[in-house]
PDB file of N, CA and C in Angstrom:
ATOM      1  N   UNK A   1      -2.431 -40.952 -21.385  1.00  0.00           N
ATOM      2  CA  UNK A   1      -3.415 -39.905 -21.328  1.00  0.00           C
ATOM      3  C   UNK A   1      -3.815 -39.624 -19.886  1.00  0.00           C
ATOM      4  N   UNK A   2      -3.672 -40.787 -18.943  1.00  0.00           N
ATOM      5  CA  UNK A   2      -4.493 -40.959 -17.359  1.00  0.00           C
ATOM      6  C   UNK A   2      -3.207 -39.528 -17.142  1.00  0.00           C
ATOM      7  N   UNK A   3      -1.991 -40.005 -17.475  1.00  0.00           N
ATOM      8  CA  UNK A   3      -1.085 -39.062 -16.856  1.00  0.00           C
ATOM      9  C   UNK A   3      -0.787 -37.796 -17.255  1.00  0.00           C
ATOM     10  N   UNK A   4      -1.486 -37.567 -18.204  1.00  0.00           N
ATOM     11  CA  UNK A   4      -1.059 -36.309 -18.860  1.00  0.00           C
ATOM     12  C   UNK A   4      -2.821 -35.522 -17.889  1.00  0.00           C
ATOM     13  N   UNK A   5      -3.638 -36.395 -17.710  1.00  0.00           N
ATOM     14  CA  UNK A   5      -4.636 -35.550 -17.307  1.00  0.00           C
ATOM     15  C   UNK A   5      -4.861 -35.316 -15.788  1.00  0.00           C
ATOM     16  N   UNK A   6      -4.340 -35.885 -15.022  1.00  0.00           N
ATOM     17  CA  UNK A   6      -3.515 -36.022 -13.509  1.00  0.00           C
ATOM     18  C   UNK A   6      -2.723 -34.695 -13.527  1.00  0.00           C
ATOM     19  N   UNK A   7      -1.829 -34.427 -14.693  1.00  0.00           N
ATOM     20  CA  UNK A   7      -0.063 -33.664 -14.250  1.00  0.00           C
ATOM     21  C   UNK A   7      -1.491 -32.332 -14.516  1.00  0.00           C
ATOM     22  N   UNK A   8      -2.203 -31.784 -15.604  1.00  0.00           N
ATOM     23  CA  UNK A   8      -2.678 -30.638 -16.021  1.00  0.00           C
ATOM     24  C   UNK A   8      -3.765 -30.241 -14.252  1.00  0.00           C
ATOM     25  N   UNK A   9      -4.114 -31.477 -14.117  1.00  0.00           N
ATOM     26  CA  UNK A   9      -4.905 -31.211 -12.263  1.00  0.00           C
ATOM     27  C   UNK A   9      -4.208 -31.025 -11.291  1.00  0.00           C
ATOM     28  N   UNK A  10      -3.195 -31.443 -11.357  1.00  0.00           N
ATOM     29  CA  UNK A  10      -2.301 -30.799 -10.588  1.00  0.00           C
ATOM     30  C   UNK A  10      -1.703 -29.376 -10.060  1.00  0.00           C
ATOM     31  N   UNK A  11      -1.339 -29.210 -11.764  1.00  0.00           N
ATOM     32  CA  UNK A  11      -1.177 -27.816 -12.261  1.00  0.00           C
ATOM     33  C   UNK A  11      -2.223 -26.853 -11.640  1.00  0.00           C
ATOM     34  N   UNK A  12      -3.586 -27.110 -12.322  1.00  0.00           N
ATOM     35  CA  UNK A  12      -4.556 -26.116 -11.995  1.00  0.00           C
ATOM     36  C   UNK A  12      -4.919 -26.087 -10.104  1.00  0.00           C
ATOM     37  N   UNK A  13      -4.186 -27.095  -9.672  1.00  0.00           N
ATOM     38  CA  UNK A  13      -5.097 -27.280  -8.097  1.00  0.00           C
ATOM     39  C   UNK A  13      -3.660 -26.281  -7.484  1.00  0.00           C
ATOM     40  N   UNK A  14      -2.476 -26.670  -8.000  1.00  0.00           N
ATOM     41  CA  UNK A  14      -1.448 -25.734  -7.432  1.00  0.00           C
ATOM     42  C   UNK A  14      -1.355 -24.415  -7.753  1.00  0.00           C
ATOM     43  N   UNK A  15      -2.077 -23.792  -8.880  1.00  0.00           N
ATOM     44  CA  UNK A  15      -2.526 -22.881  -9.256  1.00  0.00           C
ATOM     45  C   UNK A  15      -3.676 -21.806  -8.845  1.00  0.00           C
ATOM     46  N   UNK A  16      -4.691 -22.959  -8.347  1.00  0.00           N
ATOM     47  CA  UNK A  16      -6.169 -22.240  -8.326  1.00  0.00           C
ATOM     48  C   UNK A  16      -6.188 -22.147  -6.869  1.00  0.00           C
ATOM     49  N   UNK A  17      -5.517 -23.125  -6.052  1.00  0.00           N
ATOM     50  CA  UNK A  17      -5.679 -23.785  -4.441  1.00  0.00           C
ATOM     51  C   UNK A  17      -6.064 -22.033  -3.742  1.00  0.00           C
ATOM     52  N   UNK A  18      -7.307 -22.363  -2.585  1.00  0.00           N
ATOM     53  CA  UNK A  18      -7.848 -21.307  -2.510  1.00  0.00           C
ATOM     54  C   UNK A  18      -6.615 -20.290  -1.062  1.00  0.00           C
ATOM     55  N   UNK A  19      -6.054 -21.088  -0.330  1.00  0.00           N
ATOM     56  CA  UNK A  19      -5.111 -20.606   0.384  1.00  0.00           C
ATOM     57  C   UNK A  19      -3.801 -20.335   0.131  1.00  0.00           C
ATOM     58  N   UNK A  20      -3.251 -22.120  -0.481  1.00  0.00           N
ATOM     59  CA  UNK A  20      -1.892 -22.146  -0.774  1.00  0.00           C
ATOM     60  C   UNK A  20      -1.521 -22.245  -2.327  1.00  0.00           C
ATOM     61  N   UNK A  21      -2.519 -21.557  -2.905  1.00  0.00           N
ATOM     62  CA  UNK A  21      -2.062 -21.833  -4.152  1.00  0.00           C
ATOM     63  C   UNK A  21      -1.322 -20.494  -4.612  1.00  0.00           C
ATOM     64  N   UNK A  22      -0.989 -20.638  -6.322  1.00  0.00           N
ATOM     65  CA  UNK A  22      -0.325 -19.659  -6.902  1.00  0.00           C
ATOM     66  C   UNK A  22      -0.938 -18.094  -7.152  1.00  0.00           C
ATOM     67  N   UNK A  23      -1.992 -18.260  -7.229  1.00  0.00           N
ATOM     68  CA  UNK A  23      -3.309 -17.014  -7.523  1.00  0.00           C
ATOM     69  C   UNK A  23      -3.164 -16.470  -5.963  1.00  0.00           C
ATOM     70  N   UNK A  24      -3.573 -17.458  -4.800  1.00  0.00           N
ATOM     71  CA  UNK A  24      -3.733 -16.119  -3.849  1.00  0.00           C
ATOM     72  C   UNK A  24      -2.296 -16.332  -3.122  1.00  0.00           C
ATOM     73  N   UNK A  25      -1.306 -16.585  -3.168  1.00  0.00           N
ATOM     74  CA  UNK A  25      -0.131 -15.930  -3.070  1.00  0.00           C
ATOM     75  C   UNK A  25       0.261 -14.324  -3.620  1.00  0.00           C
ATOM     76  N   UNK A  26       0.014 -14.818  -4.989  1.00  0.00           N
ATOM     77  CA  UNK A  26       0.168 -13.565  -5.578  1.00  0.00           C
ATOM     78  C   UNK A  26      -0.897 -12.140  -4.947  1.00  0.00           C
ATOM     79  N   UNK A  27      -1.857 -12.653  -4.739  1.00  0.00           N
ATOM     80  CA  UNK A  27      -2.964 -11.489  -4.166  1.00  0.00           C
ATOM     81  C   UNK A  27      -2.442 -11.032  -3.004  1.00  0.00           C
ATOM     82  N   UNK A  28      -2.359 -12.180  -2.062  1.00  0.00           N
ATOM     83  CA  UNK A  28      -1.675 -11.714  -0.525  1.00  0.00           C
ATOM     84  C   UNK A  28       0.059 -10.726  -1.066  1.00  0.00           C
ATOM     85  N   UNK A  29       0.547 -11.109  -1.812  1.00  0.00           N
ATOM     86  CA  UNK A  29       1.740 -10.136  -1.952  1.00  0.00           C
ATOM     87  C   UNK A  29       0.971  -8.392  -2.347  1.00  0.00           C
ATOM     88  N   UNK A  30       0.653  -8.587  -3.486  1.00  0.00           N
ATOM     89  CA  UNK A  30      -0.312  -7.411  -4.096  1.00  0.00           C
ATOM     90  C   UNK A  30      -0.645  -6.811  -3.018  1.00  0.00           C
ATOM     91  N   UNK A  31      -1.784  -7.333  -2.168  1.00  0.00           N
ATOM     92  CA  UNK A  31      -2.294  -6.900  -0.782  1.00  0.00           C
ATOM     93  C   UNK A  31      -1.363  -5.983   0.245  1.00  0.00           C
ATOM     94  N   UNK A  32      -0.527  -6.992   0.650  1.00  0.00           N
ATOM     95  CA  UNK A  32       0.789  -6.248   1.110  1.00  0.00           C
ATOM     96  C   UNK A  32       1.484  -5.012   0.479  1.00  0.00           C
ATOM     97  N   UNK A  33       1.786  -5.335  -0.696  1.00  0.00           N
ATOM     98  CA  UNK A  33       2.206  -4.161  -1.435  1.00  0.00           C
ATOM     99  C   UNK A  33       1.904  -2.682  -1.569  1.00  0.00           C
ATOM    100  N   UNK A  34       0.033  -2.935  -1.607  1.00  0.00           N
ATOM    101  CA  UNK A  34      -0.574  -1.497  -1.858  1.00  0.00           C
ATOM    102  C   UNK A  34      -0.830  -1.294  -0.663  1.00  0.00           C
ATOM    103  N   UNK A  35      -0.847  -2.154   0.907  1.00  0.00           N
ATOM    104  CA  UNK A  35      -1.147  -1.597   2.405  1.00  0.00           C
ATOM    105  C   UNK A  35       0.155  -0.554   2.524  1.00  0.00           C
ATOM    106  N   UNK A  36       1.663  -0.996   1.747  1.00  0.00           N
ATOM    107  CA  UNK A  36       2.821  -0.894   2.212  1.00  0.00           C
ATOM    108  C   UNK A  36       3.021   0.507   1.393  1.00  0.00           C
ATOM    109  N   UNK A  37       2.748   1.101   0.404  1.00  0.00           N
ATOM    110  CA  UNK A  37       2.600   2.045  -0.586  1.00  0.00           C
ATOM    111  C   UNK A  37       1.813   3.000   0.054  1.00  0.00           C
ATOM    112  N   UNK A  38       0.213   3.023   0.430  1.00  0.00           N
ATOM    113  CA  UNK A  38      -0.496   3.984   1.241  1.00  0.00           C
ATOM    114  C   UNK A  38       0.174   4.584   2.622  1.00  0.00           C
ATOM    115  N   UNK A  39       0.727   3.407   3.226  1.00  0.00           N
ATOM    116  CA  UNK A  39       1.194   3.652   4.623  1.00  0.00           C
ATOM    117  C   UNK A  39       2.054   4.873   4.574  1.00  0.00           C
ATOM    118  N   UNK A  40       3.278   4.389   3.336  1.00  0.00           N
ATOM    119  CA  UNK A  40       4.958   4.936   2.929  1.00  0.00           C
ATOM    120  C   UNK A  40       4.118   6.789   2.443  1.00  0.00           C
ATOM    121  N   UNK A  41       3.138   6.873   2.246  1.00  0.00           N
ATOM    122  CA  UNK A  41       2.797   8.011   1.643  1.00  0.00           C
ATOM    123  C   UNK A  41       2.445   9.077   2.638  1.00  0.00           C
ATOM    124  N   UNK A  42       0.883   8.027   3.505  1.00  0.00           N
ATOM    125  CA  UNK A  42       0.797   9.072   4.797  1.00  0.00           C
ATOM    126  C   UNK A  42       2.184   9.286   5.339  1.00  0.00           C
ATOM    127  N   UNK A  43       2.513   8.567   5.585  1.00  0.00           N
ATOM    128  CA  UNK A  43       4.086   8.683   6.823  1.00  0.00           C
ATOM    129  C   UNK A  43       5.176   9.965   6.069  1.00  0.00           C
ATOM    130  N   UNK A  44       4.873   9.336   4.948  1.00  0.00           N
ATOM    131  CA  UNK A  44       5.807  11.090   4.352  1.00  0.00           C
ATOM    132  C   UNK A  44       5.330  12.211   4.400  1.00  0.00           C
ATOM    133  N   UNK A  45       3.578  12.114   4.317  1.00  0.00           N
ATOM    134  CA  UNK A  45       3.275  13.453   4.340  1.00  0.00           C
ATOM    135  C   UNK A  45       3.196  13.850   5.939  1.00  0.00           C
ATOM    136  N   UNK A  46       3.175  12.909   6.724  1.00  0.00           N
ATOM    137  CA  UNK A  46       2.926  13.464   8.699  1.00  0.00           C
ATOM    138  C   UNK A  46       4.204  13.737   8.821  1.00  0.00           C
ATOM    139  N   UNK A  47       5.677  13.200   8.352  1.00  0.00           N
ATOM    140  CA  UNK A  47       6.805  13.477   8.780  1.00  0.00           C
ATOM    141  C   UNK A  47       6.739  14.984   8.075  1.00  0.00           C
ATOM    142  N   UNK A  48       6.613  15.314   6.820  1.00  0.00           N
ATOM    143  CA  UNK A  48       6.891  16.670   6.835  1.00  0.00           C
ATOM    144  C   UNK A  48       6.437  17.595   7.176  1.00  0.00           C
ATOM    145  N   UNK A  49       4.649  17.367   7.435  1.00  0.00           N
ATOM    146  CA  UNK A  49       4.455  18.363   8.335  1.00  0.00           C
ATOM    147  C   UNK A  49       5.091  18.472   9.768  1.00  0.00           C
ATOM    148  N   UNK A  50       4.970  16.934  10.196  1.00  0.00           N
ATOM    149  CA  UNK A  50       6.024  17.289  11.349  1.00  0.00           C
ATOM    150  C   UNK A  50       6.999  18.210  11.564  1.00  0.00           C
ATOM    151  N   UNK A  51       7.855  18.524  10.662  1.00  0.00           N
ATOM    152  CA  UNK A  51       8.994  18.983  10.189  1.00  0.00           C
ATOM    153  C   UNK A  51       8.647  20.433  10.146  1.00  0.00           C
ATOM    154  N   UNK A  52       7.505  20.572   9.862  1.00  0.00           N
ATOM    155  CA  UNK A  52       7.179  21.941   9.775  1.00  0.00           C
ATOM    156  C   UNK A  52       6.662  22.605   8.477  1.00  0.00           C
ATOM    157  N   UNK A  53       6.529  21.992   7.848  1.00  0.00           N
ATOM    158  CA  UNK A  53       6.116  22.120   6.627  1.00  0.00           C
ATOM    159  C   UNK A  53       4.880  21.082   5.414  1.00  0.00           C
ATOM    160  N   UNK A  54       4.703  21.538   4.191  1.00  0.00           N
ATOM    161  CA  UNK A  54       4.095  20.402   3.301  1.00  0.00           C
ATOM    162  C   UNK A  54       4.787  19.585   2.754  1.00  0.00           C
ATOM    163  N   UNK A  55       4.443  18.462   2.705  1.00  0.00           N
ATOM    164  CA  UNK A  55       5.038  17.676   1.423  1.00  0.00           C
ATOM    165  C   UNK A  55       4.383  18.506   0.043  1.00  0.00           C
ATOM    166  N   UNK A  56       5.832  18.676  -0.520  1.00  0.00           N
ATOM    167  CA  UNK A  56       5.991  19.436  -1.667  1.00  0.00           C
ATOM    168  C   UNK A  56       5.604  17.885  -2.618  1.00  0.00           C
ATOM    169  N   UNK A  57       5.724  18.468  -4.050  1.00  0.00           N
ATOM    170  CA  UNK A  57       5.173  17.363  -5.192  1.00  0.00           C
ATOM    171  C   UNK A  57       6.313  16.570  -5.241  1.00  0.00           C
ATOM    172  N   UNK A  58       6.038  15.235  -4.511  1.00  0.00           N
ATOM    173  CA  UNK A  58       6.638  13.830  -4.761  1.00  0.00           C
ATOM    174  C   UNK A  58       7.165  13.740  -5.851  1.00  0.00           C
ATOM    175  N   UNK A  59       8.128  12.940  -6.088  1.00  0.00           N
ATOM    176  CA  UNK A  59       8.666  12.628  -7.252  1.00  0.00           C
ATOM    177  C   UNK A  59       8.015  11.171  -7.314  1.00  0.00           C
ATOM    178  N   UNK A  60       7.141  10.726  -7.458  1.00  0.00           N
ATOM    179  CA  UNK A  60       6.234   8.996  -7.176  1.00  0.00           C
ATOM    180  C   UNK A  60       7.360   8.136  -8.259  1.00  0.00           C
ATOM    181  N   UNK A  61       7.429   7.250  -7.353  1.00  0.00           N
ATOM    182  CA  UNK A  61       8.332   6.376  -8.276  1.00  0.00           C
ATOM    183  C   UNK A  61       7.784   4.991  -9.285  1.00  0.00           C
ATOM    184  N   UNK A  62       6.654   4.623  -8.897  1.00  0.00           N
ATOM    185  CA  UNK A  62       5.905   3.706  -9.302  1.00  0.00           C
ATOM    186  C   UNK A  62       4.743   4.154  -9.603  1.00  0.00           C
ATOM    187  N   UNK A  63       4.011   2.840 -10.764  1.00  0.00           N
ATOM    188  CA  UNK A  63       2.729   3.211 -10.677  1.00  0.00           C
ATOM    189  C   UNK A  63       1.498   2.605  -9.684  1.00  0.00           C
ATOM    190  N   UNK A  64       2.261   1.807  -8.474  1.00  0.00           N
ATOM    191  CA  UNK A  64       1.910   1.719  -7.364  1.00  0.00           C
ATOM    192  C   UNK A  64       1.367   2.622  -6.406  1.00  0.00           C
ATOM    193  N   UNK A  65       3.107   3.727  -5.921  1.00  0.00           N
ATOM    194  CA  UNK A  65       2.868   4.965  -5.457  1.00  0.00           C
ATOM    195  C   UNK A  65       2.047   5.726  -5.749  1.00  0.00           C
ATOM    196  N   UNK A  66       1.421   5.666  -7.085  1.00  0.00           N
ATOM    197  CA  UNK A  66       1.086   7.204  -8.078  1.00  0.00           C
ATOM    198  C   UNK A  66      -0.287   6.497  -7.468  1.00  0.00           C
ATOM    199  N   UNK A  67      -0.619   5.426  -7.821  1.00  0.00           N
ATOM    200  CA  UNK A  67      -2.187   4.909  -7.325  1.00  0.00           C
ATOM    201  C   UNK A  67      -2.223   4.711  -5.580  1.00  0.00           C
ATOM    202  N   UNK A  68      -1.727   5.155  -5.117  1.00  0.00           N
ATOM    203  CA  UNK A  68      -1.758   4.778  -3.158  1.00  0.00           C
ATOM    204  C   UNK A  68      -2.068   6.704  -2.961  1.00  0.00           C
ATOM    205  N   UNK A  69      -1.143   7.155  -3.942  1.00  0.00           N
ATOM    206  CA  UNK A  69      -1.454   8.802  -3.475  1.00  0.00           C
ATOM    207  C   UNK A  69      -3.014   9.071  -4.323  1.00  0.00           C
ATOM    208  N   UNK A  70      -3.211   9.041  -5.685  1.00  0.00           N
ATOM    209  CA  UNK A  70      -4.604   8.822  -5.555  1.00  0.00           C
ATOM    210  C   UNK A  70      -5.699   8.921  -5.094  1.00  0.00           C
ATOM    211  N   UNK A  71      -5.666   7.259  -4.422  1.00  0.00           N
ATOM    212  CA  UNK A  71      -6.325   6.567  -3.477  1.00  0.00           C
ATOM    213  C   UNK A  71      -6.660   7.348  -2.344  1.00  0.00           C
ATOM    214  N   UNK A  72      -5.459   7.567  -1.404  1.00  0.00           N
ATOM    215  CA  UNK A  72      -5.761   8.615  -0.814  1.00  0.00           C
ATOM    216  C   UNK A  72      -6.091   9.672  -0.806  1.00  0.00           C
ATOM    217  N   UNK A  73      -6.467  10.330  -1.721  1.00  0.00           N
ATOM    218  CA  UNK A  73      -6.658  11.857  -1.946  1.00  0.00           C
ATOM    219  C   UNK A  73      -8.197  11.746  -2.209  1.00  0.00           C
ATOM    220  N   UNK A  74      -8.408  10.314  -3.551  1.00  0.00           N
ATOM    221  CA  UNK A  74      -9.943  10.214  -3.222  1.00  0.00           C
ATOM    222  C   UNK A  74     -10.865   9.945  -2.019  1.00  0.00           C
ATOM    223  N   UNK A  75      -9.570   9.334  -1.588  1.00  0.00           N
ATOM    224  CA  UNK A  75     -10.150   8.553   0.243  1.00  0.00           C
ATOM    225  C   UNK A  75     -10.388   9.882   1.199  1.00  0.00           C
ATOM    226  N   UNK A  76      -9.880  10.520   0.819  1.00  0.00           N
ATOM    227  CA  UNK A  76     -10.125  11.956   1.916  1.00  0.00           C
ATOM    228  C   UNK A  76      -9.325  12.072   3.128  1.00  0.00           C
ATOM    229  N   UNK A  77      -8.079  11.378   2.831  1.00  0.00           N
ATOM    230  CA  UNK A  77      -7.043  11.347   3.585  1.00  0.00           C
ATOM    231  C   UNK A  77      -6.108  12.655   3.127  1.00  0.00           C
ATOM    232  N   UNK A  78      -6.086  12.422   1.870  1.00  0.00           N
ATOM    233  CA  UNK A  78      -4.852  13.716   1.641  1.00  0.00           C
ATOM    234  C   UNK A  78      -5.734  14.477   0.645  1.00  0.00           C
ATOM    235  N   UNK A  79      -4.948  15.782   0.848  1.00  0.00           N
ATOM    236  CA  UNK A  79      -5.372  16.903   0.541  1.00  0.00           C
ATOM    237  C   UNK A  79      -4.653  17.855  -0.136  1.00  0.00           C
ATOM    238  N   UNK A  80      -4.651  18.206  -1.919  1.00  0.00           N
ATOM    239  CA  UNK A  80      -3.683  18.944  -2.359  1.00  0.00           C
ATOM    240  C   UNK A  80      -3.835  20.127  -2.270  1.00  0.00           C
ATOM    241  N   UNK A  81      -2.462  21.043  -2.133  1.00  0.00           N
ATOM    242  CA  UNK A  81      -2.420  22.110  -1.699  1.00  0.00           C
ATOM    243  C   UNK A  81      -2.055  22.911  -2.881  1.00  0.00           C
ATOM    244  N   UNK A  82      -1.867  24.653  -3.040  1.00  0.00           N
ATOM    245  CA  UNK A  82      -0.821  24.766  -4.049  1.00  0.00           C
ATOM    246  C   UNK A  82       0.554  24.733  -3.623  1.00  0.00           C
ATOM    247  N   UNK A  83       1.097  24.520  -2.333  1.00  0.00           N
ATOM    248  CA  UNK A  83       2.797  23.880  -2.009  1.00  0.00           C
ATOM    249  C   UNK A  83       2.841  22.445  -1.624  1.00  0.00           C
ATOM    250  N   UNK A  84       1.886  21.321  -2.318  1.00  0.00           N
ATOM    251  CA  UNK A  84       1.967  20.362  -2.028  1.00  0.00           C
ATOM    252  C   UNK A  84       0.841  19.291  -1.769  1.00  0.00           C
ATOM    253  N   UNK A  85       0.943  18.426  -0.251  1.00  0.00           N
ATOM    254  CA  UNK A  85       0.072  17.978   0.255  1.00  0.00           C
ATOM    255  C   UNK A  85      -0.238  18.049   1.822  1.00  0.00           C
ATOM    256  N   UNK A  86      -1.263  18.107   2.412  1.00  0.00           N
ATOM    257  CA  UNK A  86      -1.536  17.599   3.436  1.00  0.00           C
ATOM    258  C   UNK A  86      -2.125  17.070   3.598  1.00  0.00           C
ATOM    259  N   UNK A  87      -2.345  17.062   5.308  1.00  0.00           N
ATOM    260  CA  UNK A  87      -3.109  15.466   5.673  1.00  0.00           C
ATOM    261  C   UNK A  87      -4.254  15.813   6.462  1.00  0.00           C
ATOM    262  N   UNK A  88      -5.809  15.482   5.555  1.00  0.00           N
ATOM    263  CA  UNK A  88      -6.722  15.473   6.652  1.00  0.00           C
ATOM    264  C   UNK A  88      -6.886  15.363   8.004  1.00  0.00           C
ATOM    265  N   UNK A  89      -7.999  15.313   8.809  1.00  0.00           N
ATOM    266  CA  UNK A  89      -8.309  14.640   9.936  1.00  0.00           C
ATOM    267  C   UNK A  89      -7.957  13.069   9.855  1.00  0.00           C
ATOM    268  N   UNK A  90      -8.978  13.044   8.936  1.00  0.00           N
ATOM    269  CA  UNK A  90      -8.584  11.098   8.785  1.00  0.00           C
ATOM    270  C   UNK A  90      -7.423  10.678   8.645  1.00  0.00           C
ATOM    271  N   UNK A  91      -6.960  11.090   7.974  1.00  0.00           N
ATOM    272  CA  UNK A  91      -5.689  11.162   7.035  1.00  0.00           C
ATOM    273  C   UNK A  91      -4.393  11.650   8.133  1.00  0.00           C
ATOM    274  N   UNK A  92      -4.680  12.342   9.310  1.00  0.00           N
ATOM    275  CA  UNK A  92      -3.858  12.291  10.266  1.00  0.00           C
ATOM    276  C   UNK A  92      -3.941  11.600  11.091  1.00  0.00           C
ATOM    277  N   UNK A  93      -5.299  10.784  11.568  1.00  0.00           N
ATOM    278  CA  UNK A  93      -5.232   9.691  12.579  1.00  0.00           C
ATOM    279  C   UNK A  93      -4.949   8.763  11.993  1.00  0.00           C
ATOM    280  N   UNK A  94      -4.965   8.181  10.842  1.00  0.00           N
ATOM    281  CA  UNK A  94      -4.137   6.699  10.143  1.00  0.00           C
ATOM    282  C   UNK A  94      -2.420   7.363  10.022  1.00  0.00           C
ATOM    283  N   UNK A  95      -2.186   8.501   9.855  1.00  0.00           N
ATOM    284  CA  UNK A  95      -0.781   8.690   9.856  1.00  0.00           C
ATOM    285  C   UNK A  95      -0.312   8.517  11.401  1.00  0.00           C
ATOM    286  N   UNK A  96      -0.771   9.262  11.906  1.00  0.00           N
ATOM    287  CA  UNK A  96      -0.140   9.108  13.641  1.00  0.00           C
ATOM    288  C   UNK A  96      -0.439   7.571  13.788  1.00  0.00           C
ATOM    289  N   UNK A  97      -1.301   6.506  13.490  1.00  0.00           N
ATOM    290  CA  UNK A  97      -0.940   5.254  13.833  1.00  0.00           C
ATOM    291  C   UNK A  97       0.044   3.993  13.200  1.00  0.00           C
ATOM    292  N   UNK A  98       0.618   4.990  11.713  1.00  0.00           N
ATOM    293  CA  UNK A  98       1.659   4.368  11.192  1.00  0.00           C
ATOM    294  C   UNK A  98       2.494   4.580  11.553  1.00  0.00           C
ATOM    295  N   UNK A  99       2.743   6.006  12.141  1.00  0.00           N
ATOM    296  CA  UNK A  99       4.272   6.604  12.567  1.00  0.00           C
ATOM    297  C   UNK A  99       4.307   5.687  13.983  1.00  0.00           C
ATOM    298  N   UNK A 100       3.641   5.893  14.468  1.00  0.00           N
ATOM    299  CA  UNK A 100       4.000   5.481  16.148  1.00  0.00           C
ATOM    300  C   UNK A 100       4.017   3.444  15.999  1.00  0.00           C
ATOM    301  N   UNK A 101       3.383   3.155  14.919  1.00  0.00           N
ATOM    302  CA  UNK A 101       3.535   1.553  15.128  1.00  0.00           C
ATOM    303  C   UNK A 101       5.398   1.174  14.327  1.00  0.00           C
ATOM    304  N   UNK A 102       5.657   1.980  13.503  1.00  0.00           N
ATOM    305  CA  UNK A 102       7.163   1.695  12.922  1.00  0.00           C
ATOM    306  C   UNK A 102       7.742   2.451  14.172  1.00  0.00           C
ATOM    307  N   UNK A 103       7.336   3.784  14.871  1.00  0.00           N
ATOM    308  CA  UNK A 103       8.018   3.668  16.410  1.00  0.00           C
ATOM    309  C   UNK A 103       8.254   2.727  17.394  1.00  0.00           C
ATOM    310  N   UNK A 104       7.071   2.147  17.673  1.00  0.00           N
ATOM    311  CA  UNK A 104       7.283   0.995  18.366  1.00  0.00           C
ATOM    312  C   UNK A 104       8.011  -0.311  17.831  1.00  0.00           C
ATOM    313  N   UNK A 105       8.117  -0.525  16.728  1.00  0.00           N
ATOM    314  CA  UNK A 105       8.399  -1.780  16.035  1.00  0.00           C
ATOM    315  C   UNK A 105      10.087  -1.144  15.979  1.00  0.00           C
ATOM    316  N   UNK A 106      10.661  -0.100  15.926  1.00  0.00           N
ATOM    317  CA  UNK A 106      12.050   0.233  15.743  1.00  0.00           C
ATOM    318  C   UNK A 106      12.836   0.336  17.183  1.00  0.00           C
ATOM    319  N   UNK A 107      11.883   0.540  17.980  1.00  0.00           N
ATOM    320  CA  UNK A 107      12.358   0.387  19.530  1.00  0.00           C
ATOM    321  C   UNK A 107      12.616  -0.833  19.574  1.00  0.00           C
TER     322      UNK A 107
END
């Protein structure tokens, strides 16, 4: 019984552990995930205006994406159009600092 109630504390401490455990692993990925989803969205919509134009209606591939565009739109970053989206004020100074940091990071 000593050992069966040892192996289940174990379990829960490798599970619950507040840094290295299984719970906030998973959060820190999550975390990453939806920073990496918002970013991928502004950056599409600054490249096409770049380009000269709107981002027309995404084809969102996830229900990640679908919640990062959202997000942003409630955030007051993006802005729907009837040919699409653009990009606020705000919503263009967090884009110009994603584009230019994957600039620098690709140099």
């Amino acid at each position: 019984m000593i050992a069966v109630v040892l192996g289940l504390e174990y379990a829960a401490a490798a599970i619950l552990a507040l840094e290295d455990g299984g719970l906030a692993r998973l959060r820190a990925r999550l975390s990453l995930a939806w920073r990496v989803a918002r970013e991928d969205r502004l950056a599409a919509v600054w490249r096409a205006e770049e380009a000269g134009g709107e981002h027309g209606p995404a084809p969102w591939r996830s229900l990640l994406e679908r919640c990062a565009g959202w997000w942003l739109r409630a955030d007051g970053s993006l802005a729907r159009t009837p040919g699409g989206w653009r990009l606020s004020p705000r919503g263009r100074r967090d884009a110009e600092m994603v584009v230019r940091s994957h600039r620098l990071w690709e140099a």
